[in-house]
C-alpha atoms as a PDB file:
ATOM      1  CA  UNK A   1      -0.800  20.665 -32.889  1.00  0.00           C
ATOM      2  CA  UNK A   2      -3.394  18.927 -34.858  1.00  0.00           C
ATOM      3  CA  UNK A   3      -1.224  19.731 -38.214  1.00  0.00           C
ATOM      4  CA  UNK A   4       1.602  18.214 -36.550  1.00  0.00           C
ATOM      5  CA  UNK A   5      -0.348  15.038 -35.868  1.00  0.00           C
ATOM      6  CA  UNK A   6      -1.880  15.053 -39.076  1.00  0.00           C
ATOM      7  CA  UNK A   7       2.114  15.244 -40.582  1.00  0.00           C
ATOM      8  CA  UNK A   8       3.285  11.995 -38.749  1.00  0.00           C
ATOM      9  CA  UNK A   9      -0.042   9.910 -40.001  1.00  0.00           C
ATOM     10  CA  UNK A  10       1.252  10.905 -43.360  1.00  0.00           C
ATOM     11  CA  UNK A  11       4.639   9.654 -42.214  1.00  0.00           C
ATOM     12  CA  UNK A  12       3.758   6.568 -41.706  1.00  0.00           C
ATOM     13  CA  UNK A  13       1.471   5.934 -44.653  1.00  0.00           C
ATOM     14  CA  UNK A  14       0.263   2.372 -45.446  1.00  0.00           C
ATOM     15  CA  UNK A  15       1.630   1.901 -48.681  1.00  0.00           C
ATOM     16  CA  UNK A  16      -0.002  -1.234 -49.634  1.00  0.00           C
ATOM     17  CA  UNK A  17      -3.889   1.212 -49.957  1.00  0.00           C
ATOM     18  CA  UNK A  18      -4.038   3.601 -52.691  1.00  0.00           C
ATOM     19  CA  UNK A  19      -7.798   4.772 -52.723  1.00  0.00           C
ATOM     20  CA  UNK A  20      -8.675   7.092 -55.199  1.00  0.00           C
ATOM     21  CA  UNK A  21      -8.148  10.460 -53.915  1.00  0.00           C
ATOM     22  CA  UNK A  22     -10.767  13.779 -55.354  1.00  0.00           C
ATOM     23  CA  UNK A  23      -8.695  16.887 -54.113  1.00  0.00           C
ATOM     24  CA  UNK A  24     -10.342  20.678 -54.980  1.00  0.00           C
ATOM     25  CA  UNK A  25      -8.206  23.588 -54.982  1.00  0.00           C
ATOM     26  CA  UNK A  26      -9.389  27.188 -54.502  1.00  0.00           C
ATOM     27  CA  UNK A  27      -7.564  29.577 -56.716  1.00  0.00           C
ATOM     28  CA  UNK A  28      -8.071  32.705 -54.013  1.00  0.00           C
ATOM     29  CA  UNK A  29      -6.918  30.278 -51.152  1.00  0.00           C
ATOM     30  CA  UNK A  30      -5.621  32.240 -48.696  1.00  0.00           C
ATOM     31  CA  UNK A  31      -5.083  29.438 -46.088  1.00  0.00           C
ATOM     32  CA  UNK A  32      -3.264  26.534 -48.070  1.00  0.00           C
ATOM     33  CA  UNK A  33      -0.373  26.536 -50.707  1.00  0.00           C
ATOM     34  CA  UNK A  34      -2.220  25.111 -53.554  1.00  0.00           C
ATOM     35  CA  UNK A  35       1.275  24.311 -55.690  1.00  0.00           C
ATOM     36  CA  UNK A  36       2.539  22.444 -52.131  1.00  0.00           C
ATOM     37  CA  UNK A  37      -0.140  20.294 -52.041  1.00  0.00           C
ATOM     38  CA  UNK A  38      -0.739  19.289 -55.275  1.00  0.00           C
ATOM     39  CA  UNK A  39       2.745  18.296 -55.050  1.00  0.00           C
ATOM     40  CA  UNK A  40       1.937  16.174 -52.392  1.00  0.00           C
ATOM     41  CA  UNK A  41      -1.182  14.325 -53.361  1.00  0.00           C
ATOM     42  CA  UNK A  42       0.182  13.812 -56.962  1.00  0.00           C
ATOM     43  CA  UNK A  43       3.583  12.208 -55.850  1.00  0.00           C
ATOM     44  CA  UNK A  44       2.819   8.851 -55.613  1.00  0.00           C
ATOM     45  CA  UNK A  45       2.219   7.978 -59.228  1.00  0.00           C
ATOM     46  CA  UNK A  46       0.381   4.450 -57.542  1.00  0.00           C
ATOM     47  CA  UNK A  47      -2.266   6.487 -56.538  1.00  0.00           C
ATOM     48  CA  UNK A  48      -4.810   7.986 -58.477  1.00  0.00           C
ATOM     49  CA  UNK A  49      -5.828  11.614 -57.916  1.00  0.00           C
ATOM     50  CA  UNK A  50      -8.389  13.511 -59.322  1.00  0.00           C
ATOM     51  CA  UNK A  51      -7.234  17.794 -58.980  1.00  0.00           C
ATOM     52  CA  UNK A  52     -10.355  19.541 -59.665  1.00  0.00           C
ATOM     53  CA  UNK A  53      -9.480  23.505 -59.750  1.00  0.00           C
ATOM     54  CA  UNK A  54     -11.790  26.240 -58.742  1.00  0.00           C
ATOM     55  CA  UNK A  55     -10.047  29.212 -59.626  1.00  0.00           C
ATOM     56  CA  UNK A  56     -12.292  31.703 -58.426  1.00  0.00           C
ATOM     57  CA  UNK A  57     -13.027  30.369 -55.528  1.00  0.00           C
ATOM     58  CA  UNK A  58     -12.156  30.947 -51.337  1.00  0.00           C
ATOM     59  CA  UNK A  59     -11.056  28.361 -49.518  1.00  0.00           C
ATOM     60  CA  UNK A  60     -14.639  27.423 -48.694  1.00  0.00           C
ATOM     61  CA  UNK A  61     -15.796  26.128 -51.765  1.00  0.00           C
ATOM     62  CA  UNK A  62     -18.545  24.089 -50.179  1.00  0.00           C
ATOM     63  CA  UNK A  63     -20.248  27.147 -49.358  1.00  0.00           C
ATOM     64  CA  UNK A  64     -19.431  29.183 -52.068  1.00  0.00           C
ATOM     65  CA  UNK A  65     -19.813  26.910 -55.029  1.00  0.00           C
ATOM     66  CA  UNK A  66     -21.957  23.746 -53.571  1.00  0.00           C
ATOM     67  CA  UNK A  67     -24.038  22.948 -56.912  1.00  0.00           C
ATOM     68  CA  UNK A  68     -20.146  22.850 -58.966  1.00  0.00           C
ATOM     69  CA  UNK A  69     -18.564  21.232 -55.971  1.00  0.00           C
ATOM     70  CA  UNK A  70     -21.575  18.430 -55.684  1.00  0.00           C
ATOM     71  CA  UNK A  71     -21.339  17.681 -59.296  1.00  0.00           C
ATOM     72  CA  UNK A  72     -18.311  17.327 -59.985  1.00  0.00           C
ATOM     73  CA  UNK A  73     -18.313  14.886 -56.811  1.00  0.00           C
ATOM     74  CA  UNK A  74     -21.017  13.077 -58.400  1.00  0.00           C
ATOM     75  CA  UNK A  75     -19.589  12.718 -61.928  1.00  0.00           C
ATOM     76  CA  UNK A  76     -15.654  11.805 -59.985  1.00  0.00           C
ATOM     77  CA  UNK A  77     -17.959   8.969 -58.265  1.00  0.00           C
ATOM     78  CA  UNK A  78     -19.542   7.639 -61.248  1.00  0.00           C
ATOM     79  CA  UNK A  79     -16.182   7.613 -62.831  1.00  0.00           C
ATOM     80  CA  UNK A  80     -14.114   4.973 -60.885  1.00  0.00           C
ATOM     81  CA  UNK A  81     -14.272   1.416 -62.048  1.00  0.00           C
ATOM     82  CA  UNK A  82     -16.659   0.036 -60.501  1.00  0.00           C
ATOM     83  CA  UNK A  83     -15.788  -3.306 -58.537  1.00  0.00           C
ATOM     84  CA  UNK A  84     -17.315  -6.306 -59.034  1.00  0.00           C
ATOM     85  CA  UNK A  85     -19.997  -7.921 -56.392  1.00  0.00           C
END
């Protein structure tokens, strides 16, 4: 039910926001089809994505990789432009 929801909020997308979008992808993912959605988060060539692959890695990279996970966070952070105050 709550994918279902989740599919008609992507339906109706606000095209005039394209944040900046870090995605990781487990290699041994079991649960989502990596190929599908990186398909999907790369098609809109307005937005910019960031695809950081894990290829060793479960679906629960948080808890099997945290150290990798939180620095390549940090380092995807410190790489956007930074706006001006």
């Amino acid at each position: 039910m709550q994918s279902t929801r989740m599919d008609r909020l992507v339906a109706k997308k606000d095209d005039a926001r394209h944040p900046p979008m870090l995605v990781f992808l487990a290699g041994r993912d079991r649960i989502i089809d990596n190929e599908a959605t990186r398909e999907f988060v790369t098609r809109d060539p307005a937005r910019s994505v960031t695809v950081i692959d894990y290829p060793d890695q479960t679906h629960s990279i948080q808890l099997d990789a945290p150290g990798r996970m939180t620095a390549d966070i940090v380092r995807w952070i410190e790489s956007l432009p930074k706006k001006p105050r």
